[in-house]
Protein backbone atom coordinates (compact mmCIF):
# COMPACT_ATOMS: atom_id res chain seq x y z
CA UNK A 1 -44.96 -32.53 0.83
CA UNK A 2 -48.29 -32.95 1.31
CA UNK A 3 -50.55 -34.24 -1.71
CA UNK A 4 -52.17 -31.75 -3.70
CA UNK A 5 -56.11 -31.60 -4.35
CA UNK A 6 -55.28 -30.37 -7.82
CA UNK A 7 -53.88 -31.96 -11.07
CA UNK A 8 -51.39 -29.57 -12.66
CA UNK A 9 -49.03 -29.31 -15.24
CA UNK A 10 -45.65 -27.05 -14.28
CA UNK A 11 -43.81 -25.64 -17.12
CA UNK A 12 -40.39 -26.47 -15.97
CA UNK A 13 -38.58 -24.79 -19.15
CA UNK A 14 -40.34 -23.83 -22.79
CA UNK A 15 -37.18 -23.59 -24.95
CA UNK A 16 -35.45 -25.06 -27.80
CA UNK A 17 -31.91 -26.31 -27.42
CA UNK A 18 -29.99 -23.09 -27.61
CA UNK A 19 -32.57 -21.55 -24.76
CA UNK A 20 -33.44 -17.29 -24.34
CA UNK A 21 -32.66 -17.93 -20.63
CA UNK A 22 -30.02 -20.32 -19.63
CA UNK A 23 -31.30 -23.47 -18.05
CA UNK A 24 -34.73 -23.07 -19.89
CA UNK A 25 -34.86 -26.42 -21.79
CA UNK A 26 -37.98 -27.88 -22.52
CA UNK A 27 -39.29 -29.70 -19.23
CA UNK A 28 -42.67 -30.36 -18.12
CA UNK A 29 -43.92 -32.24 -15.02
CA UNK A 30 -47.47 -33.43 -13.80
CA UNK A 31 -48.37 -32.98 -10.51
CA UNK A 32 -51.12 -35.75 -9.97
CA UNK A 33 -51.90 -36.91 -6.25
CA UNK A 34 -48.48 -38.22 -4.66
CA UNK A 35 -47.77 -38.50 -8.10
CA UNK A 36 -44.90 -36.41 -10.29
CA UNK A 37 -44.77 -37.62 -13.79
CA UNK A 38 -41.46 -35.81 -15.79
CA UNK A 39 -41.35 -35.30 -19.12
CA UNK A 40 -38.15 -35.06 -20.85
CA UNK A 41 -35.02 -33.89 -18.27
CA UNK A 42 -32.36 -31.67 -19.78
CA UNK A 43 -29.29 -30.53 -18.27
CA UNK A 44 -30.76 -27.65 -15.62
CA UNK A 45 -33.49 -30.09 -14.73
CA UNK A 46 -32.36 -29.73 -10.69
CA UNK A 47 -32.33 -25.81 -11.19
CA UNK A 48 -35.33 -26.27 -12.58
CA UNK A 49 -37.29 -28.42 -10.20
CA UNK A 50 -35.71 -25.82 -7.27
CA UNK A 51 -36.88 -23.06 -8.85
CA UNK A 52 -40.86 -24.88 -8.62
CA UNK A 53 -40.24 -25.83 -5.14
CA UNK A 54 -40.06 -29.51 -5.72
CA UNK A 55 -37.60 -31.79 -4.66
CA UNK A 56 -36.38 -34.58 -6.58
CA UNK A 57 -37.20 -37.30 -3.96
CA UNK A 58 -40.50 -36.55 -4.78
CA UNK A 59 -40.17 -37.46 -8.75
CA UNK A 60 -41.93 -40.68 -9.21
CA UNK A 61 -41.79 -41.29 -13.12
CA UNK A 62 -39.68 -40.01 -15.46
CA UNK A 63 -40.87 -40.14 -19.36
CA UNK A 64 -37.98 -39.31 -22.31
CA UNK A 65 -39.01 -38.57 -25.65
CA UNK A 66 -35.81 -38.96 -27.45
CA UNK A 67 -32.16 -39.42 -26.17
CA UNK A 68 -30.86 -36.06 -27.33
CA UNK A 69 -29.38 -34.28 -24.52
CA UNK A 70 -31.54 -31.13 -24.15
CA UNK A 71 -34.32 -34.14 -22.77
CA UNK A 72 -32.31 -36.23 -20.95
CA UNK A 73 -28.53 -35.19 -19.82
CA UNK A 74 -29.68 -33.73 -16.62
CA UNK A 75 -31.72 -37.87 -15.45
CA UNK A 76 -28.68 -39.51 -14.28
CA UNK A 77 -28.34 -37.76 -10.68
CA UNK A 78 -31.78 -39.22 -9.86
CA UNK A 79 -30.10 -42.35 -9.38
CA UNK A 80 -28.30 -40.46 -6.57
CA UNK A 81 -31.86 -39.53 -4.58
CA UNK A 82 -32.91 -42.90 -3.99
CA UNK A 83 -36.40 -44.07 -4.25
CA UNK A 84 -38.23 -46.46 -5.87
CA UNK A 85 -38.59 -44.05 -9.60
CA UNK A 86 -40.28 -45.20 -13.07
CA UNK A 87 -38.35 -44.93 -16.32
CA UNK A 88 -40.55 -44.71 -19.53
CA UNK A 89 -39.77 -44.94 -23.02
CA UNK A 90 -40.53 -46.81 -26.10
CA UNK A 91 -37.37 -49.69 -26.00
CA UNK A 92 -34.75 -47.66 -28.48
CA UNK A 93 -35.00 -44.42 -26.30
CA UNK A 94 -34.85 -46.33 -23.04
CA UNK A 95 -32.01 -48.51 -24.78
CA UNK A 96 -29.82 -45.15 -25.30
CA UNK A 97 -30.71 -43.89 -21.84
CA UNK A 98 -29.05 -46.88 -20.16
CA UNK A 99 -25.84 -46.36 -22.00
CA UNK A 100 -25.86 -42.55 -20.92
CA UNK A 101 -25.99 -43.99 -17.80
CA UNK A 102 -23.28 -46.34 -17.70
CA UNK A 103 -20.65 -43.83 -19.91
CA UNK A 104 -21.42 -41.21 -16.73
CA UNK A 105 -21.51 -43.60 -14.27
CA UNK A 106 -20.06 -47.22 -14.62
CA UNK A 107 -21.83 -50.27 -12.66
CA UNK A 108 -24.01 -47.97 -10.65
CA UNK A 109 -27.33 -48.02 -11.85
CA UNK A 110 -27.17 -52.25 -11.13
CA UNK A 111 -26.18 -51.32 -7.29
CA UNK A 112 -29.44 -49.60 -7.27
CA UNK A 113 -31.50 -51.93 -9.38
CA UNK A 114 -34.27 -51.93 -6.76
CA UNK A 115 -35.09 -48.63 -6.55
CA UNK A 116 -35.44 -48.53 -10.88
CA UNK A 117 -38.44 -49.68 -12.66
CA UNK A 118 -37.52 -49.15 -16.68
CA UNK A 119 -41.16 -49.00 -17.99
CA UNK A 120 -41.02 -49.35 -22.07
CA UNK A 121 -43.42 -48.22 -24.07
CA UNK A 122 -44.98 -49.22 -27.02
CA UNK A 123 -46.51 -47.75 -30.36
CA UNK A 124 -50.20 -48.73 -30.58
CA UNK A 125 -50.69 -50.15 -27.33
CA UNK A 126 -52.27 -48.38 -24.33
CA UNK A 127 -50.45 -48.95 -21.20
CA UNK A 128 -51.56 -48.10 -17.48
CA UNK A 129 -48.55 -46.59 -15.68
CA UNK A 130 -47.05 -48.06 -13.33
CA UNK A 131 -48.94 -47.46 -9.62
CA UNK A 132 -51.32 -45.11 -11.57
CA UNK A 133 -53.69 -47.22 -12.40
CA UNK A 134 -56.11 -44.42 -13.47
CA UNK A 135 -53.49 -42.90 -16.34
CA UNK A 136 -52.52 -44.78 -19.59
CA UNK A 137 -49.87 -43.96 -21.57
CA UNK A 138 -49.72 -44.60 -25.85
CA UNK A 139 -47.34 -43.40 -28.04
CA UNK A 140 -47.14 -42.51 -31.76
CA UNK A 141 -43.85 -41.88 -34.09
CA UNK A 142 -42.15 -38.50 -34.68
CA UNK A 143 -40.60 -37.50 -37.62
CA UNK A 144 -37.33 -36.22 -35.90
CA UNK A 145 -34.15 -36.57 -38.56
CA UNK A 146 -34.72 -40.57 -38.73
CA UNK A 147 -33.96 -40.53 -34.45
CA UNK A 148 -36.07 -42.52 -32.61
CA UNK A 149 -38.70 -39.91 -31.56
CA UNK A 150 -42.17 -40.26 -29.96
CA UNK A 151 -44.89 -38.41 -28.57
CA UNK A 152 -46.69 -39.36 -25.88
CA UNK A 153 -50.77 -39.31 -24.82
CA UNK A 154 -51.57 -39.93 -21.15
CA UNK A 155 -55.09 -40.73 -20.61
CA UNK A 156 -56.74 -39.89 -16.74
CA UNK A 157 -59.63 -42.01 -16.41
CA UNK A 158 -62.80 -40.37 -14.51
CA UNK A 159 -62.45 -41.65 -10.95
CA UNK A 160 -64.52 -40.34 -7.56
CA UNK A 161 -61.77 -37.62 -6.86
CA UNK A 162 -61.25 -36.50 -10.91
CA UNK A 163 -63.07 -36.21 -13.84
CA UNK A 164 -61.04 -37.75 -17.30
CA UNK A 165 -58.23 -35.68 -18.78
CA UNK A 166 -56.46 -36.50 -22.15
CA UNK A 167 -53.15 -34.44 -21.63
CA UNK A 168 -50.46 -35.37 -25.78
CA UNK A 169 -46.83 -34.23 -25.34
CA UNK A 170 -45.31 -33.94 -28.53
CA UNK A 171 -41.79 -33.59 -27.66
CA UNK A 172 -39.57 -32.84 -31.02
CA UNK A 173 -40.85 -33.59 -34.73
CA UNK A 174 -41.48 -32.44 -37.41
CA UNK A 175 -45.39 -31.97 -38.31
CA UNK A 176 -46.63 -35.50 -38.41
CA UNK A 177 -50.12 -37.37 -39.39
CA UNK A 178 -49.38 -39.96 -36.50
CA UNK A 179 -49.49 -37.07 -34.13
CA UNK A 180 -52.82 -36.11 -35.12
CA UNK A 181 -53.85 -39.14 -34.88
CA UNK A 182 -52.68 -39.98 -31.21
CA UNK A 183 -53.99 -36.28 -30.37
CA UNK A 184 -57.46 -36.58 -31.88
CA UNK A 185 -60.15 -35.05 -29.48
CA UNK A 186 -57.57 -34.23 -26.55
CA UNK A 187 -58.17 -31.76 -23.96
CA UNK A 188 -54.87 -29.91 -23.98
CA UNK A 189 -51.81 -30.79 -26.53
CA UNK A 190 -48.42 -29.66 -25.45
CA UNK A 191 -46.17 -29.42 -28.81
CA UNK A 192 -43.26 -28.08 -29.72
CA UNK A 193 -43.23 -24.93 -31.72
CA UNK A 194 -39.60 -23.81 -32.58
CA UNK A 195 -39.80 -21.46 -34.76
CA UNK A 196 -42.29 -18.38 -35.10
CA UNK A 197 -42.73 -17.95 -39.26
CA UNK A 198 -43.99 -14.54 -38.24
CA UNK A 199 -40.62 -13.11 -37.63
CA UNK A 200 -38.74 -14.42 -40.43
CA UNK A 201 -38.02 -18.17 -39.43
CA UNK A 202 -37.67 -20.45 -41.46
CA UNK A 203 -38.77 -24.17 -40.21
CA UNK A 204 -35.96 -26.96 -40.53
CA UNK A 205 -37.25 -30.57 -41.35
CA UNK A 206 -36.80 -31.45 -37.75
CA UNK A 207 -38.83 -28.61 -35.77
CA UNK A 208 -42.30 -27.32 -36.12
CA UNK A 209 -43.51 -23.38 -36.50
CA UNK A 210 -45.86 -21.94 -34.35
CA UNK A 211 -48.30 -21.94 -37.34
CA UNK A 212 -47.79 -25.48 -37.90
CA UNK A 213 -48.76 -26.49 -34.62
CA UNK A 214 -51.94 -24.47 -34.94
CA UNK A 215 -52.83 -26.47 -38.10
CA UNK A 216 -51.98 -29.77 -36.45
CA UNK A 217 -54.27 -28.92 -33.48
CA UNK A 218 -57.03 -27.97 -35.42
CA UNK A 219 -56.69 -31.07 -37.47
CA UNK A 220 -56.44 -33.14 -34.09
CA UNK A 221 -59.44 -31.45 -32.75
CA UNK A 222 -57.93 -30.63 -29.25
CA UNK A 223 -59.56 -28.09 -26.91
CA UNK A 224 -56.11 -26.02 -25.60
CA UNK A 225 -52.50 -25.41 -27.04
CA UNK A 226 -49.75 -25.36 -25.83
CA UNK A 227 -46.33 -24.27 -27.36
CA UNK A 228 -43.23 -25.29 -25.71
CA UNK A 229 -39.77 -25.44 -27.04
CA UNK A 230 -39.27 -21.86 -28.75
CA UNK A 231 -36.62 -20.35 -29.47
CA UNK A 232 -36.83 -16.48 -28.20
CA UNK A 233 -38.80 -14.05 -29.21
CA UNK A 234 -42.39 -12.45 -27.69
CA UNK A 235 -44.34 -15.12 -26.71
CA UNK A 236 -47.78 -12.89 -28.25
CA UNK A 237 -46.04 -13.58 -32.06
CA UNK A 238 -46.43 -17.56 -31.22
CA UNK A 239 -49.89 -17.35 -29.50
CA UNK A 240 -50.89 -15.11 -32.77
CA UNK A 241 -49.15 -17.50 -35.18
CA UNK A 242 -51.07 -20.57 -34.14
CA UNK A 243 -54.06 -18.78 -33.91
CA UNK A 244 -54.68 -18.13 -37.01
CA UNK A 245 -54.53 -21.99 -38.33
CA UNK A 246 -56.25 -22.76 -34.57
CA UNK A 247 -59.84 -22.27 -33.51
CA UNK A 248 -59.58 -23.10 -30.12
CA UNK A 249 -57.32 -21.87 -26.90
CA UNK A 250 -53.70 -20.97 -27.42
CA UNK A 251 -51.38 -20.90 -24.23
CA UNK A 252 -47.12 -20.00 -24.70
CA UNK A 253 -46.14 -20.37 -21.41
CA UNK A 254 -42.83 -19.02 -19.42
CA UNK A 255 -40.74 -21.62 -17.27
CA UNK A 256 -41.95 -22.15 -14.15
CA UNK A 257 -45.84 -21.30 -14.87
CA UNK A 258 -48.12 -24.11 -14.34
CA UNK A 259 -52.11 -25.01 -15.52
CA UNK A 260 -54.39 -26.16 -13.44
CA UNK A 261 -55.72 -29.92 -15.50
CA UNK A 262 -58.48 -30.97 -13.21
CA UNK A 263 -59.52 -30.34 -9.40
């Protein structure tokens, strides 16, 4: 496949763990250059990846937020399209991921040792990627039932072919000040927003609301966002939700959409 001219973000899935539409776990991957940066890879992650016309050969890095299995079960069968592939995580998540790996398939991930680059990641630190030397990666805690949890900011510096692009993935959590912190000033914040209050849901300790995430981005001062992770419902009641704690641009995308970050 060709490189594209255009920096995108493909919503691979949007829901929560018990998904509307089978297979529709929360997913997201960056299309940057030759680059294809995952985020989180759930059990239909193949299905999903089909269904956007992109084959797994062509995944390059591959970023979990937590080790629960609606954001990673699905990872192991890269192993099986071999390439060289980056695996990021701060050290507990990355920790968990190898043992998934060895329960589901013994000894084989040290056959292939070659082709995997395990990438940690740490709190407070800004870290260029590996062979993307124009994007940084930082992280910041979740509050996520006392799991290890993190969201993630990837930075893209200005360069001759793209101007910069601050791009925060919350993946689960509860509202949290270290979010807001790691989002301030972003151009787009991709967070989860399980529940819609608006229809009579009640938010668990764990998950955000739709409202809450409008709060949080107004607090954070981001220009666009994005609510992933719902659980079903009209996709209007979240927009209107967070819109009414949010001044700026409120997107609830459907699986397999994608937004254009920078051309």
């Amino acid at each position: 496949m060709p490189p594209s001219t255009t920096t995108e973000l493909i919503f691979l899935g949007i829901g929560a763990i018990r998904p509307a539409i089978p297979g529709d776990h929360t997913a997201l991957l960056i299309r940057h250059g030759q680059a294809h940066i995952l985020l989180d890879a759930g059990p239909a992650i193949f299905m999903q990846l089909d269904r956007a016309g992109i084959s797994p050969d062509d995944v390059s890095h591959v970023y979990f937020s937590h080790q629960h299995g609606d954001h990673t079960l699905g990872s192991p069968i890269f192993m099986f399209y071999h390439r060289r592939r980056t695996y990021m995580a701060a050290p507990p998540v990355l920790a968990a991921w190898e043992n998934l790996l060895e329960v589901v398939y013994p000894g084989f991930a040290e056959s292939i040792d070659d082709e995997m680059l395990l990438h940690p990641l740490f709190l407070q630190r800004s870290q260029p990627l590996p062979d993307l030397p124009d994007v940084t990666a930082r992280l910041a805690p979740n509050d996520h039932s006392g799991l290890p949890a993190y969201a993630l900011r990837l930075d893209f510096a200005a360069t001759e072919t793209h101007p910069s692009f601050s791009l925060v993935y919350s993946g689960d959590t509860a509202p949290t000040q270290s979010l807001i912190e790691l989002a301030q000033g972003a151009d787009l914040l991709v967070h989860e927003a399980t529940f819609a209050e608006t229809l009579g849901m009640t938010p668990a300790s764990m998950h955000t609301s739709a409202r809450q995430a409008g709060a949080l981005a107004q607090a954070a001062g981001v220009q666009t966002l994005a609510l992933v992770h719902r659980l079903a419902g009209e996709r209007d009641v979240w927009i209107r939700e967070a819109g009414e704690q949010f001044e700026g641009r409120v997107l609830a995308p459907l699986a397999g959409e994608s937004l254009a970050l920078f051309v």
